[in-house]
N, C-alpha and C. Protein backbone atom coordinates (compact mmCIF):
# COMPACT_ATOMS: atom_id res chain seq x y z
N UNK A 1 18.27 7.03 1.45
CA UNK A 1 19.00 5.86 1.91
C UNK A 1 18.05 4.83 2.51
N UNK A 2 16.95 5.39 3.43
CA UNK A 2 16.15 4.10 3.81
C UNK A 2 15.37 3.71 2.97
N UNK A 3 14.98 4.21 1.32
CA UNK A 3 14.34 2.93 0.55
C UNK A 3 15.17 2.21 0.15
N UNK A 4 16.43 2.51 -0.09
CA UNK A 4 17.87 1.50 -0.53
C UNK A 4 17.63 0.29 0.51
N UNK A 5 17.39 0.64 2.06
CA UNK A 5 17.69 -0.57 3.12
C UNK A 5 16.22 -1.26 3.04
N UNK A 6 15.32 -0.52 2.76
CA UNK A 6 13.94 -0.88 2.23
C UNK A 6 14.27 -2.35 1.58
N UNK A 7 14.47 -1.77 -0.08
CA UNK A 7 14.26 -2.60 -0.72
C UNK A 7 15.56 -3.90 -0.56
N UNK A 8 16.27 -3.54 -0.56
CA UNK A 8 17.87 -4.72 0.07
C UNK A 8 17.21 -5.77 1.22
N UNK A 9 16.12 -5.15 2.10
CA UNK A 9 15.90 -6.01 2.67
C UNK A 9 14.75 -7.29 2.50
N UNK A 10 13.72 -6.13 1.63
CA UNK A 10 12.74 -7.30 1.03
C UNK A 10 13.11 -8.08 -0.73
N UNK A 11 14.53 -7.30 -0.87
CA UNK A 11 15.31 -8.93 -2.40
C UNK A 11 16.03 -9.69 -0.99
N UNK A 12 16.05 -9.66 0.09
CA UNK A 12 16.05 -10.87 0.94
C UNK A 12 15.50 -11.65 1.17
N UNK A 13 13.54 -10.81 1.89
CA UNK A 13 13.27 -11.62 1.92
C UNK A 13 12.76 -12.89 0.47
N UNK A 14 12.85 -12.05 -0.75
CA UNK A 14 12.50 -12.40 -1.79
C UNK A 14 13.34 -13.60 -1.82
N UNK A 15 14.69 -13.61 -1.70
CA UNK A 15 15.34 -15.13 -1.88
C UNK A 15 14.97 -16.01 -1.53
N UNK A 16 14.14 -15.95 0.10
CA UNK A 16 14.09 -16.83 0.90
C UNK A 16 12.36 -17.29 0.19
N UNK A 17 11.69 -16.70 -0.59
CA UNK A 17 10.55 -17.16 -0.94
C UNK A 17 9.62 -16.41 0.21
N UNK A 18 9.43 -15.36 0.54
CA UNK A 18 8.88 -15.13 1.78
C UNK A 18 8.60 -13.75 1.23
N UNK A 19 6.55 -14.04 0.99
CA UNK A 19 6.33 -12.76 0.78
C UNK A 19 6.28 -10.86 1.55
N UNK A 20 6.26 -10.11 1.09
CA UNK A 20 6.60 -9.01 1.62
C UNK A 20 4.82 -8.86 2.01
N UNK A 21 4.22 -8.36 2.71
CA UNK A 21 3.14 -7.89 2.84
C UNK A 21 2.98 -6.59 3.65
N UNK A 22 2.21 -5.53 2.55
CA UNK A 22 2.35 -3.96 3.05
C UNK A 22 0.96 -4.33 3.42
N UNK A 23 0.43 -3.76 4.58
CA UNK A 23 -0.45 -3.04 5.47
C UNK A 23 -0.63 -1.85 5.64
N UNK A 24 -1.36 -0.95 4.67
CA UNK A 24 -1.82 0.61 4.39
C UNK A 24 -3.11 0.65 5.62
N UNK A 25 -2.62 1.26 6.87
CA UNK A 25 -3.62 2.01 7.55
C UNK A 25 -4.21 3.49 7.41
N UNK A 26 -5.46 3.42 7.83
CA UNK A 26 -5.54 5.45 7.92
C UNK A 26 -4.81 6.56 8.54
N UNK A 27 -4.37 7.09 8.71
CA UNK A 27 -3.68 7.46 7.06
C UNK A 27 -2.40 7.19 6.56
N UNK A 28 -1.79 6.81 5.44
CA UNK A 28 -0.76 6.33 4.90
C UNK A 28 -0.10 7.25 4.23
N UNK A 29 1.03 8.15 4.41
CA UNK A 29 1.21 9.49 3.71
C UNK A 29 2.32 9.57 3.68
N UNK A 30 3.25 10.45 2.48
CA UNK A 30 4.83 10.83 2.88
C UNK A 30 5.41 9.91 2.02
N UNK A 31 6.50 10.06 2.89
CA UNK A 31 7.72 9.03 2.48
C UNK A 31 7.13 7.63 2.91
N UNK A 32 6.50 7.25 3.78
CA UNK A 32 6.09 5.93 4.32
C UNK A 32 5.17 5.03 2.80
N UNK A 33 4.41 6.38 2.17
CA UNK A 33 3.66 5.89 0.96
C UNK A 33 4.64 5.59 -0.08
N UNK A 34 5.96 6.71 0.09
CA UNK A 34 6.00 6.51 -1.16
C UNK A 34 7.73 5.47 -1.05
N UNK A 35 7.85 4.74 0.34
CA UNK A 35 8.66 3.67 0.62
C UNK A 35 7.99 2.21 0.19
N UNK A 36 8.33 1.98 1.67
CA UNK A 36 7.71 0.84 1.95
C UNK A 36 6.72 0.14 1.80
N UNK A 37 5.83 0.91 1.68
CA UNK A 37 3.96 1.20 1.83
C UNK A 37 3.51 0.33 0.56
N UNK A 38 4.04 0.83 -0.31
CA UNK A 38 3.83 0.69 -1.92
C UNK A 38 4.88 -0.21 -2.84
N UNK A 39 5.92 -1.00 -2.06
CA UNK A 39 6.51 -1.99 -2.86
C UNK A 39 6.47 -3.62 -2.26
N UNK A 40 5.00 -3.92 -1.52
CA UNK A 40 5.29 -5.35 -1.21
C UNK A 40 4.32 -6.37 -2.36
N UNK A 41 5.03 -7.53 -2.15
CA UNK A 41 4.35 -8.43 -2.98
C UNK A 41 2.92 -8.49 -3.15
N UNK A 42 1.92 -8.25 -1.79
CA UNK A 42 0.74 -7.86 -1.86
C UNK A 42 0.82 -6.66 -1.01
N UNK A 43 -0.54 -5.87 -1.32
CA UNK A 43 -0.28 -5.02 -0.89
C UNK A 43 -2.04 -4.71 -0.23
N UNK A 44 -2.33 -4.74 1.32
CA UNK A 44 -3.36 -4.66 1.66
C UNK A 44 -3.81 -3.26 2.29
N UNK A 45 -4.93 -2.49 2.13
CA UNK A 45 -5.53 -1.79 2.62
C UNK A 45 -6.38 -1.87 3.32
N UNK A 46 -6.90 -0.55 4.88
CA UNK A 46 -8.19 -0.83 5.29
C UNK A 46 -9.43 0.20 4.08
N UNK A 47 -10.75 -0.21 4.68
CA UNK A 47 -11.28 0.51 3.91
C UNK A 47 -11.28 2.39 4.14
N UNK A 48 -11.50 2.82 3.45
CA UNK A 48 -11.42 4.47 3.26
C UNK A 48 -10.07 5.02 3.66
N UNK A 49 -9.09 4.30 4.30
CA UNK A 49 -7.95 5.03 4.49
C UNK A 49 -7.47 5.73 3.36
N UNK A 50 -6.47 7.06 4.01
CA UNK A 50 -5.81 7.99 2.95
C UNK A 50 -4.52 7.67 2.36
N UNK A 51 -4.06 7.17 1.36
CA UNK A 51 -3.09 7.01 1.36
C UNK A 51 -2.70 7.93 0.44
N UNK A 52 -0.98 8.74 0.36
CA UNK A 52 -0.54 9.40 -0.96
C UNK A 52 0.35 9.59 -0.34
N UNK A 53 1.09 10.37 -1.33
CA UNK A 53 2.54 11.10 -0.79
C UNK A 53 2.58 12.50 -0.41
N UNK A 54 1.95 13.47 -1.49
CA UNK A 54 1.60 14.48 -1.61
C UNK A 54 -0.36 14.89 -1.11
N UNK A 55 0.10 15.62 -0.84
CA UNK A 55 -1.32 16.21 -0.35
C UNK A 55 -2.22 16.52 -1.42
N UNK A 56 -3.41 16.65 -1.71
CA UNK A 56 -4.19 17.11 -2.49
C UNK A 56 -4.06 18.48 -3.36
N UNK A 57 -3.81 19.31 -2.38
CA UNK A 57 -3.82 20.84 -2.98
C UNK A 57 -2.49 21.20 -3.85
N UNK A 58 -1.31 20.34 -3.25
CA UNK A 58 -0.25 20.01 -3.78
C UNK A 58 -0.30 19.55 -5.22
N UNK A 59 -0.83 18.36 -4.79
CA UNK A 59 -1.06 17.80 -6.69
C UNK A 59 -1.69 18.51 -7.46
N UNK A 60 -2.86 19.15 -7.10
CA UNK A 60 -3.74 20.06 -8.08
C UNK A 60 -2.90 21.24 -8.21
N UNK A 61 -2.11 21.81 -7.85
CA UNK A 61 -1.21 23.19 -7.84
C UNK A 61 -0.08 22.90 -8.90
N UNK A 62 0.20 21.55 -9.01
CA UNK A 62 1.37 20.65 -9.89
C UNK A 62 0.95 20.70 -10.83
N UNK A 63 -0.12 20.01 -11.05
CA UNK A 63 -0.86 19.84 -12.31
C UNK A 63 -1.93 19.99 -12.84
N UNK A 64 -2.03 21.40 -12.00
CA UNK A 64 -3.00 22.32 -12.61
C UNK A 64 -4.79 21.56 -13.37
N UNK A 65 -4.88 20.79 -12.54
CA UNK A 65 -6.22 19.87 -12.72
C UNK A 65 -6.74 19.72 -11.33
N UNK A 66 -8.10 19.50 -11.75
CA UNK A 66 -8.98 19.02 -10.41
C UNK A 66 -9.35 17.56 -10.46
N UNK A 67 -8.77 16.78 -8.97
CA UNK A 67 -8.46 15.78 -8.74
C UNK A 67 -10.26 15.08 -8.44
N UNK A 68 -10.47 14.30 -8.85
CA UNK A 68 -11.69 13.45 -8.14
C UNK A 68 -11.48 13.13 -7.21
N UNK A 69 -12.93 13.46 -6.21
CA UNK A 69 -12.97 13.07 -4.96
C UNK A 69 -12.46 12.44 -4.39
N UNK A 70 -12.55 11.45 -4.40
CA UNK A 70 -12.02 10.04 -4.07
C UNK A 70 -10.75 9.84 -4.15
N UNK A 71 -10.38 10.59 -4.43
CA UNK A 71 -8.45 10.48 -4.93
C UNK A 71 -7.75 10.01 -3.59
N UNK A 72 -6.84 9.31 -3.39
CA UNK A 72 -5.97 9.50 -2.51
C UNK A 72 -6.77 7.80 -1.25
N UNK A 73 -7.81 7.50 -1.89
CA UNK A 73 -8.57 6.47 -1.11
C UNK A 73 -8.09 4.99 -1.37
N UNK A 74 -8.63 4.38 -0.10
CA UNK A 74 -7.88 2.75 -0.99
C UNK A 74 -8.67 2.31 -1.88
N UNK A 75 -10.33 2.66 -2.21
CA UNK A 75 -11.03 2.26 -3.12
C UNK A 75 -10.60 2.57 -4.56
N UNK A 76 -10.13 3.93 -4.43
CA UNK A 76 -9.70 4.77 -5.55
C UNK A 76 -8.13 3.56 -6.22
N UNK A 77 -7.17 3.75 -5.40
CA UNK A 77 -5.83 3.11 -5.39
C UNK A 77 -6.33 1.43 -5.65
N UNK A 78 -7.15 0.86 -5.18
CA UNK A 78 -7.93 -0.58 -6.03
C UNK A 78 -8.22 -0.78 -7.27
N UNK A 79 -9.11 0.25 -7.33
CA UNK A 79 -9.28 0.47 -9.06
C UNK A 79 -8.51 1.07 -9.47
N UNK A 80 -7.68 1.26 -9.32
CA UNK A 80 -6.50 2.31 -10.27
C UNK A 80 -5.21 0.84 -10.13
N UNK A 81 -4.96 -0.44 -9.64
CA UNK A 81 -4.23 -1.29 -9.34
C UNK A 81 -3.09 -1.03 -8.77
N UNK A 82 -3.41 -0.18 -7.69
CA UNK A 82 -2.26 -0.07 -7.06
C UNK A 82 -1.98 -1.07 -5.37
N UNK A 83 -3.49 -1.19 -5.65
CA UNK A 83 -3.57 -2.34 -4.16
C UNK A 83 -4.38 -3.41 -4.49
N UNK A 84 -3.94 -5.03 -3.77
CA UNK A 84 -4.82 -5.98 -4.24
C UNK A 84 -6.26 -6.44 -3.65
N UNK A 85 -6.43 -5.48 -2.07
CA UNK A 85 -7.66 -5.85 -1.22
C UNK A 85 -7.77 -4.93 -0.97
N UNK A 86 -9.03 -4.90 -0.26
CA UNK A 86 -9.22 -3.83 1.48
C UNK A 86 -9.75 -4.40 2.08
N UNK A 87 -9.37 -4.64 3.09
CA UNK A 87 -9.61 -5.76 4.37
C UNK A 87 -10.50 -4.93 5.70
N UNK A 88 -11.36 -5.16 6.20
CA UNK A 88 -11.69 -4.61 7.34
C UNK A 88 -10.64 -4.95 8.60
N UNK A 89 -9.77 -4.10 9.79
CA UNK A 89 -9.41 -4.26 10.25
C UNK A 89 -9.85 -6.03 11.16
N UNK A 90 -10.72 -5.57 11.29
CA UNK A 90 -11.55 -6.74 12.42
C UNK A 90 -11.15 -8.26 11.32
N UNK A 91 -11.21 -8.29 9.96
CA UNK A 91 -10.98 -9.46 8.65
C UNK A 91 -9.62 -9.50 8.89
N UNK A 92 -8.94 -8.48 9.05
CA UNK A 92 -7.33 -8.74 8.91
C UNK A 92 -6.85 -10.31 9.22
N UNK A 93 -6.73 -10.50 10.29
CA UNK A 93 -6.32 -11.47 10.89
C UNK A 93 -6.47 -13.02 10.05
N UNK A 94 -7.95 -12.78 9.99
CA UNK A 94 -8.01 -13.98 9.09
C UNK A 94 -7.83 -14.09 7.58
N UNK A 95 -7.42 -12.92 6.97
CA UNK A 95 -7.33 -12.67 5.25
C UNK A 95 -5.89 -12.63 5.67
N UNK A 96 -5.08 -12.61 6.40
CA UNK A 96 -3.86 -12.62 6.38
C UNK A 96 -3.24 -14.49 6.33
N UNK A 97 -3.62 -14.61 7.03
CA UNK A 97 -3.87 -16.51 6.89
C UNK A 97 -4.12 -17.06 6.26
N UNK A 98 -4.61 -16.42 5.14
CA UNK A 98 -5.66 -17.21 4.09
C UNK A 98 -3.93 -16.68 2.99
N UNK A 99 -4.03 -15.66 3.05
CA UNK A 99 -2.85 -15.36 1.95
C UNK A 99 -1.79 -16.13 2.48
N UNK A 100 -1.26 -15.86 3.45
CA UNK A 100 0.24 -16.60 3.90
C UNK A 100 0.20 -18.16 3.54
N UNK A 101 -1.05 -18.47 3.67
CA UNK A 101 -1.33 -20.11 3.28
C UNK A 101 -1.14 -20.48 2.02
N UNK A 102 -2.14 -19.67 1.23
CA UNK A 102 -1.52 -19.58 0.10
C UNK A 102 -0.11 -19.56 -0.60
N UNK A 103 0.48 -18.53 0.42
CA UNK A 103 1.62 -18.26 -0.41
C UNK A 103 2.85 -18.86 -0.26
N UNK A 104 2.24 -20.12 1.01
CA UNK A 104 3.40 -21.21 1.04
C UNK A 104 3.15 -22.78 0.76
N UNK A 105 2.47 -22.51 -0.22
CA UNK A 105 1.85 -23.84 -1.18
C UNK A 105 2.62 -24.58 -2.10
């Protein structure tokens, strides 16, 4: 039920023209990854944080494969296009400004 109020709330803010922006900190895991985390218009990471739903040993036990290192990283989730930055916490502030500016052009 709360990705239903999830998403109901950001085709709101979507009407209003008002982007959604997810903020993936260390660590990003669960239901939180696999909500909110992972459906905004942009979607920012810090660097090396963990993000997934499932745990590692989990996935490899699923599907019987061995996962690359890196799995589960925001570098990894960048190149794989699941996120559009990684921002250093300390950059936040100002890469957030720079997008919002943008995105009311």
């Amino acid at each position: 039920m709360q990705m239903a109020k999830t998403c109901a709330g950001i085709a709101r803010l979507n009407k209003k023209k008002v982007p959604y922006i997810s903020i993936l900190t260390d660590p990003t895991t669960g239901g939180t990854s696999a909500s909110f985390a992972m459906v905004g218009d942009i979607n920012i990471a810090e660097p090396g944080a963990l993000i997934g739903f499932a745990g590692r040993r989990v996935i490899e036990q699923t599907i019987k494969q061995k996962l690359p290192e890196n799995f589960q990283t925001s570098e990894f989730l960048l190149e794989h296009g699941f996120l559009d930055m990684i921002v250093q916490r300390n950059e936040m502030k100002k890469v957030l400004k720079q997008v919002l500016s943008f995105c009311t052009r």
